[in-house]
N, C-alpha and C. Protein backbone atom coordinates (compact mmCIF):
# COMPACT_ATOMS: atom_id res chain seq x y z
N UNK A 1 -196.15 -61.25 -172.56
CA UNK A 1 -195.59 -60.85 -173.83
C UNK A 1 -196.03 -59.46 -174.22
N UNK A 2 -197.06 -59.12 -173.78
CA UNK A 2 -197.68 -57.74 -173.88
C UNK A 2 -196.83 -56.82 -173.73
N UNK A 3 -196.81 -57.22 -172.28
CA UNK A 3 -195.44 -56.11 -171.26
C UNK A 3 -194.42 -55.91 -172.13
N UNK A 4 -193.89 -56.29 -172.32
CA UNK A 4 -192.32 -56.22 -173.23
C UNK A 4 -192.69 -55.48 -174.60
N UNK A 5 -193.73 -56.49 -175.02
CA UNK A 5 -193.85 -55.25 -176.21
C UNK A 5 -194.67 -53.91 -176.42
N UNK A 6 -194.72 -53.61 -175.21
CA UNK A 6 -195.36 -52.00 -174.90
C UNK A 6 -194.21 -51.21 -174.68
N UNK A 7 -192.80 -52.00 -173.95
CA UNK A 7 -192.36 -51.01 -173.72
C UNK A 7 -191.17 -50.58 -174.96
N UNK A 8 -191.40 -51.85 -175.65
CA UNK A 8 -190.13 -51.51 -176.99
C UNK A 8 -190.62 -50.70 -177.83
N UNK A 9 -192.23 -50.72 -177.50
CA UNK A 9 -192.86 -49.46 -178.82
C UNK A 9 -192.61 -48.02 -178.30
N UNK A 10 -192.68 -47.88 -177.13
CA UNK A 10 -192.37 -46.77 -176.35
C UNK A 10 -191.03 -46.24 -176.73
N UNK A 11 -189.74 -47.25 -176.76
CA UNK A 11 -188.33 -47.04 -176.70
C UNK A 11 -188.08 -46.68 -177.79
N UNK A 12 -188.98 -47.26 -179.21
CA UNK A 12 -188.62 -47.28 -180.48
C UNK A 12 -189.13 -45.90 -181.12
N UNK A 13 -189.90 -45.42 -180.65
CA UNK A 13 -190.34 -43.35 -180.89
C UNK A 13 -188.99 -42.94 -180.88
N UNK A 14 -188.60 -42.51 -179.48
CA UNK A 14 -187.15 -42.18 -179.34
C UNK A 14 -186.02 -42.25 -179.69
N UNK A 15 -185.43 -41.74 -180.78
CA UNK A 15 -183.85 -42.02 -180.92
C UNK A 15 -182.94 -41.92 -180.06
N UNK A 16 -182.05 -42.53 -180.29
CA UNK A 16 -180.48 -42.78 -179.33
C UNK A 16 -179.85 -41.59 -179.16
N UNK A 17 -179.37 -40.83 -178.62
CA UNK A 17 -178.45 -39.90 -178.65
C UNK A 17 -177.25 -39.73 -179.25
N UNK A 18 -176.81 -39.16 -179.82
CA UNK A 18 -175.44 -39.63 -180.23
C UNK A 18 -174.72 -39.23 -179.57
N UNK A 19 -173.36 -40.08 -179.54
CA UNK A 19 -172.41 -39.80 -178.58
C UNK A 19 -171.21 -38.49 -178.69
N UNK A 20 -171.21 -37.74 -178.43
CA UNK A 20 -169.94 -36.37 -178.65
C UNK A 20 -168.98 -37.08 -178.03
N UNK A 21 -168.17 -36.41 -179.47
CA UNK A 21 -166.52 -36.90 -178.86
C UNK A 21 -165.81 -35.67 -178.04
N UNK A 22 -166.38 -34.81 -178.28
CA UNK A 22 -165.91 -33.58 -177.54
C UNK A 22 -166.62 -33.80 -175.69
N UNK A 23 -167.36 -34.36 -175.78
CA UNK A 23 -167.58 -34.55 -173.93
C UNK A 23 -166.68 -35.18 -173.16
N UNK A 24 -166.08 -36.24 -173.91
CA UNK A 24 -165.05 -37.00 -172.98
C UNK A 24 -163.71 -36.35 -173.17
N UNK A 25 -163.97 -35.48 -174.01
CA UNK A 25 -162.45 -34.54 -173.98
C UNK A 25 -162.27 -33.20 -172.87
N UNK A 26 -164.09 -32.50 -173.11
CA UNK A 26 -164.17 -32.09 -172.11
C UNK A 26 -163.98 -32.14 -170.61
N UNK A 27 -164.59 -33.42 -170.66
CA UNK A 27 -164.56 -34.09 -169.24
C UNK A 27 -163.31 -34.52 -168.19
N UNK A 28 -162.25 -34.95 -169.41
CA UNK A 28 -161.11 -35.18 -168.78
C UNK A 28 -160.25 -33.80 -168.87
N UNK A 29 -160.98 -32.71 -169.58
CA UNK A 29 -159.76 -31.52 -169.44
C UNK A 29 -160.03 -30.97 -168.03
N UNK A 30 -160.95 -31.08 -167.86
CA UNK A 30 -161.92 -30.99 -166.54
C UNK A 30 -160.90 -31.57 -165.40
N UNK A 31 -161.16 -32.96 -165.64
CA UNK A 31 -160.60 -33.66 -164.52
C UNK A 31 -158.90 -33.34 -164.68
N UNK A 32 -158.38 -32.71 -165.58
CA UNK A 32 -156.81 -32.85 -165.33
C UNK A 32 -156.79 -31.32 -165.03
N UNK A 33 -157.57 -30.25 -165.45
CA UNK A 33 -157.65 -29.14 -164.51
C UNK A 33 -157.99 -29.38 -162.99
N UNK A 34 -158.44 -29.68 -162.49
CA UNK A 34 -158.85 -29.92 -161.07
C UNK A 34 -157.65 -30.57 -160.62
N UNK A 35 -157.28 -31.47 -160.48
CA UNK A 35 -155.99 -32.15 -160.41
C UNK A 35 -154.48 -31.03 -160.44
N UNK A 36 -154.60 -30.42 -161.68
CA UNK A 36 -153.47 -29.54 -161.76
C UNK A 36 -153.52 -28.66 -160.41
N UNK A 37 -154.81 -27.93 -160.25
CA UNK A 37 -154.95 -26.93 -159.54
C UNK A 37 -154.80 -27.31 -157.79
N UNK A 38 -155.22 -28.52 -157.11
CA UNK A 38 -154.98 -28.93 -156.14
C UNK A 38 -153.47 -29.44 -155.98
N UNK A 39 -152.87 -29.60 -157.26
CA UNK A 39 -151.71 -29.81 -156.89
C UNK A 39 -150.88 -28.56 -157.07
N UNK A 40 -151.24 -27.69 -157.58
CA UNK A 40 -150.87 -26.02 -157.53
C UNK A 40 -150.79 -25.72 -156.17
N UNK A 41 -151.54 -26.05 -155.15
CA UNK A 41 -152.35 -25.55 -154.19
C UNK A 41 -151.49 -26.24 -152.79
N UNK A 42 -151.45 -27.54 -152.99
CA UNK A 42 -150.22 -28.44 -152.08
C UNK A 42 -149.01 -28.20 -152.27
N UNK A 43 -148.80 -27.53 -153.50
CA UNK A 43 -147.33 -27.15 -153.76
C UNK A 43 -146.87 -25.60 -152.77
N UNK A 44 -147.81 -24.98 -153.16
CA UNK A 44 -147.79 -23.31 -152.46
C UNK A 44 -147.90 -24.00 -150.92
N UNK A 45 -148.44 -24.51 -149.98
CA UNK A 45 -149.16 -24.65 -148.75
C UNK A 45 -147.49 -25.74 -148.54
N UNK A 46 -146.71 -26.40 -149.12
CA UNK A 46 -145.62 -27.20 -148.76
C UNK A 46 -144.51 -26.22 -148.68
N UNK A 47 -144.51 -25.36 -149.53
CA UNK A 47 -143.84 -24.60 -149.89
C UNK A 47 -142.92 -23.52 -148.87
N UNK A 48 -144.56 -22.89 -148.55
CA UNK A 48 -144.65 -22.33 -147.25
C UNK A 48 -144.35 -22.53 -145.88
N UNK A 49 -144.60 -23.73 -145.66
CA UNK A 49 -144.24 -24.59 -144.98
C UNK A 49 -142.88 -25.28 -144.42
N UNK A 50 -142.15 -24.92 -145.88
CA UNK A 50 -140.60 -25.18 -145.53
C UNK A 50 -139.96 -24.01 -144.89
N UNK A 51 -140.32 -22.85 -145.78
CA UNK A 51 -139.92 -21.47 -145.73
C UNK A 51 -140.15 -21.23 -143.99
N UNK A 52 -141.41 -21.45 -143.56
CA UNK A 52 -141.89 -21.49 -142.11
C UNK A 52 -140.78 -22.07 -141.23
N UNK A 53 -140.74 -23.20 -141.65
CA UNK A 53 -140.10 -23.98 -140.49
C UNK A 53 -138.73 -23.63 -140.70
N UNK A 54 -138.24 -23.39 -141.96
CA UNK A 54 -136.88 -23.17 -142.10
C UNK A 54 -136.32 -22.10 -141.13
N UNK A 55 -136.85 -20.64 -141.36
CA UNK A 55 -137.00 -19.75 -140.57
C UNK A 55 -136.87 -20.10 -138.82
N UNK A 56 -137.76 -20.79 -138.21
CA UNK A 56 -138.19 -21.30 -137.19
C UNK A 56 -137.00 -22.30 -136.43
N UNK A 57 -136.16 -22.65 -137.30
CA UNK A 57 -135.29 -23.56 -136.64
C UNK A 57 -134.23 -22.36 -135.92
N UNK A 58 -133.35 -21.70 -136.57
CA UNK A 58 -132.48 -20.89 -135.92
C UNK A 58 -132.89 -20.15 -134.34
N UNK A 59 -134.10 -19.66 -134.73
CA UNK A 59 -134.44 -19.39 -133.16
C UNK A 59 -134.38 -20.35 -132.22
N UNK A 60 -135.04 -21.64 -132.31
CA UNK A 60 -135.19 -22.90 -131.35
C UNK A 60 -133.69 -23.49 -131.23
N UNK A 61 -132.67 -23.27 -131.84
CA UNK A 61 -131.87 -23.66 -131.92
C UNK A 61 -131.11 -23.12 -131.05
N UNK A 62 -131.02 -21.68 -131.21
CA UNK A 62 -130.39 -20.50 -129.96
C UNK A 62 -131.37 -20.78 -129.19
N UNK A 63 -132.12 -20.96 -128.88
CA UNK A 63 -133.15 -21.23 -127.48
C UNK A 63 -132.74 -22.41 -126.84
N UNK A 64 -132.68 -23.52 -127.18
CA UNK A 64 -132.22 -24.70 -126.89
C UNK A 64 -130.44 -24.70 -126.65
N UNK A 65 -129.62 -23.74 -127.01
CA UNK A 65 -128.26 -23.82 -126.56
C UNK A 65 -128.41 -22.96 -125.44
N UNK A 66 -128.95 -21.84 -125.76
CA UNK A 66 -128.91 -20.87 -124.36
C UNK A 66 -129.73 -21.96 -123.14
N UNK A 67 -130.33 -22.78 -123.10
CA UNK A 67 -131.06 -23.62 -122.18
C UNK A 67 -130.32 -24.79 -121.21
N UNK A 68 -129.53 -25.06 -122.55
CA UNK A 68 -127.89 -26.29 -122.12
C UNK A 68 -127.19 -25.39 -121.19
N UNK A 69 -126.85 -23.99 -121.96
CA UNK A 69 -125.28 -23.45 -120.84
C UNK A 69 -126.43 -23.27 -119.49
N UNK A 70 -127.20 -22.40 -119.44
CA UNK A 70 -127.81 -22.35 -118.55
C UNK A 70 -128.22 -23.66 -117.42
N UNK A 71 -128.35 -24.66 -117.72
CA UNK A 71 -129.16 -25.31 -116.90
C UNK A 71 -127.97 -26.77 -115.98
N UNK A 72 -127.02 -26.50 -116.78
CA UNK A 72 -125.67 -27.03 -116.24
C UNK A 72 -125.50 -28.46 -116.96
N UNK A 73 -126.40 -28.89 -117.79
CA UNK A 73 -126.17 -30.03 -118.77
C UNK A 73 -124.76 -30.02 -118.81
N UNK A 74 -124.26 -29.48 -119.10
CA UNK A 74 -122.96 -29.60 -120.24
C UNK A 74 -121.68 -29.80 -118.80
N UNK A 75 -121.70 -29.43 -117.40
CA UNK A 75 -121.01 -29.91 -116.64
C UNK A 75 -121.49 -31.12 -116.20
N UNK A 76 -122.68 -31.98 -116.03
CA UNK A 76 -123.02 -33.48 -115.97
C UNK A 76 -122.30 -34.11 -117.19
N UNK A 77 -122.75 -33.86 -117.73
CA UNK A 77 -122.23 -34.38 -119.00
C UNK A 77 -120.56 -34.53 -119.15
N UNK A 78 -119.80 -33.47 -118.51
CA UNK A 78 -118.83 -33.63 -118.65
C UNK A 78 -117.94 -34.47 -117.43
N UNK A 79 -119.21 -34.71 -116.37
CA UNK A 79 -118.76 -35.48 -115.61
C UNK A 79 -118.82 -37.01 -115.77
N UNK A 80 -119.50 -37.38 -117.07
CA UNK A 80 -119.57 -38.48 -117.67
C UNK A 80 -118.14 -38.71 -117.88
N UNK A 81 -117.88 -38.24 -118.82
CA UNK A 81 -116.62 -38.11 -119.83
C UNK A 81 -115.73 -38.32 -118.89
N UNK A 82 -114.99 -37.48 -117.74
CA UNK A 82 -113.97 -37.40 -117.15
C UNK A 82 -113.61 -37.65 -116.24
N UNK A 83 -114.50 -38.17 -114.94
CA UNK A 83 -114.76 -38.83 -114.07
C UNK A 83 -115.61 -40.10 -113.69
N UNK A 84 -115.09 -40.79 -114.39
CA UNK A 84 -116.21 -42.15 -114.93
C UNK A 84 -116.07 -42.99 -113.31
N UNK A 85 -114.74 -42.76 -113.03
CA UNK A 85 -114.69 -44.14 -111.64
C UNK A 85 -115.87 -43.48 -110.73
N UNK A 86 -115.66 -42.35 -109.94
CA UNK A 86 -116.38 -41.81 -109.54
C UNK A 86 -117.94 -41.83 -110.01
N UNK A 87 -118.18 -41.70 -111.33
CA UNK A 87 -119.50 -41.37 -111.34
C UNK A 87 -120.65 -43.18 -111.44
N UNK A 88 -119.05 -43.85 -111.74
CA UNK A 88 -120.19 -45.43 -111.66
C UNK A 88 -120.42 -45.63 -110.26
N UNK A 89 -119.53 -44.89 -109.26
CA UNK A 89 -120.29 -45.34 -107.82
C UNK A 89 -121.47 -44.37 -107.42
N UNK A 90 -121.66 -43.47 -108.05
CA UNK A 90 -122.56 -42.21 -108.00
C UNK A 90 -123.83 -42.59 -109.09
N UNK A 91 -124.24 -43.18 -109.25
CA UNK A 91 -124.66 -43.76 -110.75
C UNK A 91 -126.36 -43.29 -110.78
N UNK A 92 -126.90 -43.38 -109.44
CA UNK A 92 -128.07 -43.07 -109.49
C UNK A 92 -128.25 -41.72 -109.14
N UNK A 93 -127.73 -40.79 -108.86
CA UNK A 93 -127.91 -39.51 -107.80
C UNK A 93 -127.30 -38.83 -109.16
N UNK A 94 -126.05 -39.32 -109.90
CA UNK A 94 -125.89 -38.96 -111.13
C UNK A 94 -126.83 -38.48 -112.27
N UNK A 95 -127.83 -40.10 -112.58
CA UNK A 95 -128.59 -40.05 -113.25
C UNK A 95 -129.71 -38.91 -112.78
N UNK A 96 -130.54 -38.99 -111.94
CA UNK A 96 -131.68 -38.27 -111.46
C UNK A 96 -130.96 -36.56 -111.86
N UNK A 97 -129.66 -36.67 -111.37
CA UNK A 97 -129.40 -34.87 -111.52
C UNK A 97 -129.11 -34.74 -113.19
N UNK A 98 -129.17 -35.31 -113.83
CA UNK A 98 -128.62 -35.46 -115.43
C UNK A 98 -130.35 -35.47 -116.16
N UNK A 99 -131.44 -35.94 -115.28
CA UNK A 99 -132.57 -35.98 -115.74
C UNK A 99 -133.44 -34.37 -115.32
N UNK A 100 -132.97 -33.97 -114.29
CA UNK A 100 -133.30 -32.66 -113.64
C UNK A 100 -132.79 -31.51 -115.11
N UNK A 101 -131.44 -31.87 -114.91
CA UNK A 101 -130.96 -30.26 -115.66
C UNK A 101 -131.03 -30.52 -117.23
N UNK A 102 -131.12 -31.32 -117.78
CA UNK A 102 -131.97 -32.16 -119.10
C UNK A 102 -133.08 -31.04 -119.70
N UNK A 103 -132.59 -30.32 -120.84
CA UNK A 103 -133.75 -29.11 -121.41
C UNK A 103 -134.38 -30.00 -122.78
N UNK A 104 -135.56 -30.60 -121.73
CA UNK A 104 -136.55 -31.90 -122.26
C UNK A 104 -137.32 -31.21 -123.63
N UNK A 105 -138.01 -29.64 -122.58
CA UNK A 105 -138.65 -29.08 -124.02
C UNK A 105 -138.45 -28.62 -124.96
N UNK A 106 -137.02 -27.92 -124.75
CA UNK A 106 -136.30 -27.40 -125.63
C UNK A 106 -136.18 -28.27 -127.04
N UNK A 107 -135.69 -29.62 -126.46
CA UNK A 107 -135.21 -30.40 -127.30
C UNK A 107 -136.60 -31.34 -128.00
N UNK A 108 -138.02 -31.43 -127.60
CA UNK A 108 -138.69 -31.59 -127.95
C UNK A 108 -139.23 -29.96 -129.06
N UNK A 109 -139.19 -29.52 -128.90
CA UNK A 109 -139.36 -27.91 -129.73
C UNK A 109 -138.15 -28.31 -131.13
N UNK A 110 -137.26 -28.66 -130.53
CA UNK A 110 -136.41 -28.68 -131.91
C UNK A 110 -136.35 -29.87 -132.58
N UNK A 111 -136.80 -31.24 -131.97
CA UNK A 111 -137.05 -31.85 -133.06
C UNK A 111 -138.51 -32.31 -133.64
N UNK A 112 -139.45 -31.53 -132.90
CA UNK A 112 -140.04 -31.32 -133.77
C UNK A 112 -140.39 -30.34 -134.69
N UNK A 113 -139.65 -28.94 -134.39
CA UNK A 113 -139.57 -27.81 -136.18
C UNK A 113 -138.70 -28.85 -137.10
N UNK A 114 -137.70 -29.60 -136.37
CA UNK A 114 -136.64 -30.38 -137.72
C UNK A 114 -137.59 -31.40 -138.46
N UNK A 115 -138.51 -32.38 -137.52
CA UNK A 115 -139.15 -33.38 -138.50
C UNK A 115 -140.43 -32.47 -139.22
N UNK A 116 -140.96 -31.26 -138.98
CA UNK A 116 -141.95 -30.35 -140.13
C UNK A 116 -141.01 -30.28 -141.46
N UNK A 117 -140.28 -29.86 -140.62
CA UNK A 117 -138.98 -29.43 -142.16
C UNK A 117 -138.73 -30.12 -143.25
N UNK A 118 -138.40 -31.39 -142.24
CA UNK A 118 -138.28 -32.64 -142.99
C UNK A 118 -139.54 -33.54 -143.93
N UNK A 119 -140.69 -33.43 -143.06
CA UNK A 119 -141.98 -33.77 -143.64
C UNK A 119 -142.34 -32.75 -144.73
N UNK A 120 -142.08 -31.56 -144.78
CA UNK A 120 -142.92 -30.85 -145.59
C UNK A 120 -141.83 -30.65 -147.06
N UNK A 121 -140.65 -30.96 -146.74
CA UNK A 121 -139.57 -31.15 -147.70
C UNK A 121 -140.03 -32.28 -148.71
N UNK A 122 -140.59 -33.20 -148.09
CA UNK A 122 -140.62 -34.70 -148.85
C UNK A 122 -142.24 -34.44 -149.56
N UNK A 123 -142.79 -33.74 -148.57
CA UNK A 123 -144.34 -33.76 -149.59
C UNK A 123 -144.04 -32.72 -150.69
N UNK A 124 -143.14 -31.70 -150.61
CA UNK A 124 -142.81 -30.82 -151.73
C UNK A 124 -142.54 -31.69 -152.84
N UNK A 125 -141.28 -32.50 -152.62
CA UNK A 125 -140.46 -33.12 -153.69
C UNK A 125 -141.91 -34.00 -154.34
N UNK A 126 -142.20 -34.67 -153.57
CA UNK A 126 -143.59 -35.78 -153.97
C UNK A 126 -144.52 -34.68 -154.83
N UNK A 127 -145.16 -33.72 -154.44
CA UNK A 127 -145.78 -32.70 -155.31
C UNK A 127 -145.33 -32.80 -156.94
N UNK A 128 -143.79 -32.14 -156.77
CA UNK A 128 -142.85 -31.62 -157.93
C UNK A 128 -142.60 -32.64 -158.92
N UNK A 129 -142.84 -33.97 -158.32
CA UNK A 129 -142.74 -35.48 -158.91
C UNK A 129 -143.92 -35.62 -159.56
N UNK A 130 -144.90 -35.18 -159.11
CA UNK A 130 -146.12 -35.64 -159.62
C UNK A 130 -146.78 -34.62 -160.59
N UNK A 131 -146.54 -33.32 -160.66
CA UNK A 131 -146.54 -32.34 -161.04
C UNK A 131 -145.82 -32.57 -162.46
N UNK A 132 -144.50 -33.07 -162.46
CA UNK A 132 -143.77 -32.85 -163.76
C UNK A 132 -143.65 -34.15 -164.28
N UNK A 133 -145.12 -35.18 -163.55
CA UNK A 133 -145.21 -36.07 -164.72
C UNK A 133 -146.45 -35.83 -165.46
N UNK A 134 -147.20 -34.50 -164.51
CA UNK A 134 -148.64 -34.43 -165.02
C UNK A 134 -148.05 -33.74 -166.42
N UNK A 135 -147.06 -32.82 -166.38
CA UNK A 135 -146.78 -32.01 -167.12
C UNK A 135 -146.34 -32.68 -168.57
N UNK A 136 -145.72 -34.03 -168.33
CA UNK A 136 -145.11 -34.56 -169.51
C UNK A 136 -146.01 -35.65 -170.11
N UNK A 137 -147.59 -35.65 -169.30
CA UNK A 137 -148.68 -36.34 -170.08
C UNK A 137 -149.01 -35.44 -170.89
N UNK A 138 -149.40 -34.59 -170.55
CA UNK A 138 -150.37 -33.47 -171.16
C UNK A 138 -149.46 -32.88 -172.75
N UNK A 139 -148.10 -33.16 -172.83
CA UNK A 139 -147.16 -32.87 -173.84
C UNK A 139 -147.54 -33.70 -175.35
């Protein structure tokens, strides 16, 4: 019983603090600055990002057609289309030469600048969403 009441005489010197209402105002202007500013920050870096890749497609795009005429795709291909009796008895020697002249990287190069494009499009919009609801709390 001692214990306990040594330490309430101790506690009872000390007054309580009082609580400011201005800290938790502070605190959250705080926290909705920080917030604003990282989303300032994902917005510019998405932004960029589209602009990047947007840019980036037209070249891969002429790279990847100049790769087709070149590499004779487009006469396999048309031997699909127009000579079908023929090419079902040819079917494997077909395929293998359709896998040869096939511009694999090209077409890996272009879809992946299209899905950046596409990814960095959707984290923009998601930003701009979140952004102009921060905007219509703070109102």
């Amino acid at each position: 019983m001692g214990y306990d009441n040594t330490y309430s005489k101790i506690f009872e010197i000390y007054k309580r603090p009082k609580r400011s209402e201005n800290v938790i105002r502070s605190v959250m202007f705080m926290i909705q600055k920080a917030r604003s500013r990282s989303l300032k920050i994902r917005a510019y870096f998405s932004g960029t990002l589209i602009i990047l890749s947007a840019l980036s497609i037209i070249p891969v795009i002429n790279y990847a057609f100049t790769s087709v005429s070149q590499s004779g795709f487009i006469q396999y291909v048309s031997i699909f289309t127009f000579e079908w009796i023929s090419m079902t008895q040819y079917w494997k020697v077909y395929t293998l030469s359709l896998l040869e002249s096939a511009p694999i990287i090209e077409s890996i190069a272009l879809l992946s600048i299209f899905l950046l494009f596409i990814i960095s499009v959707r984290m923009f919009s998601r930003i701009i969403n979140l952004m102009s609801s921060n905007y219509q709390l703070n109102q």
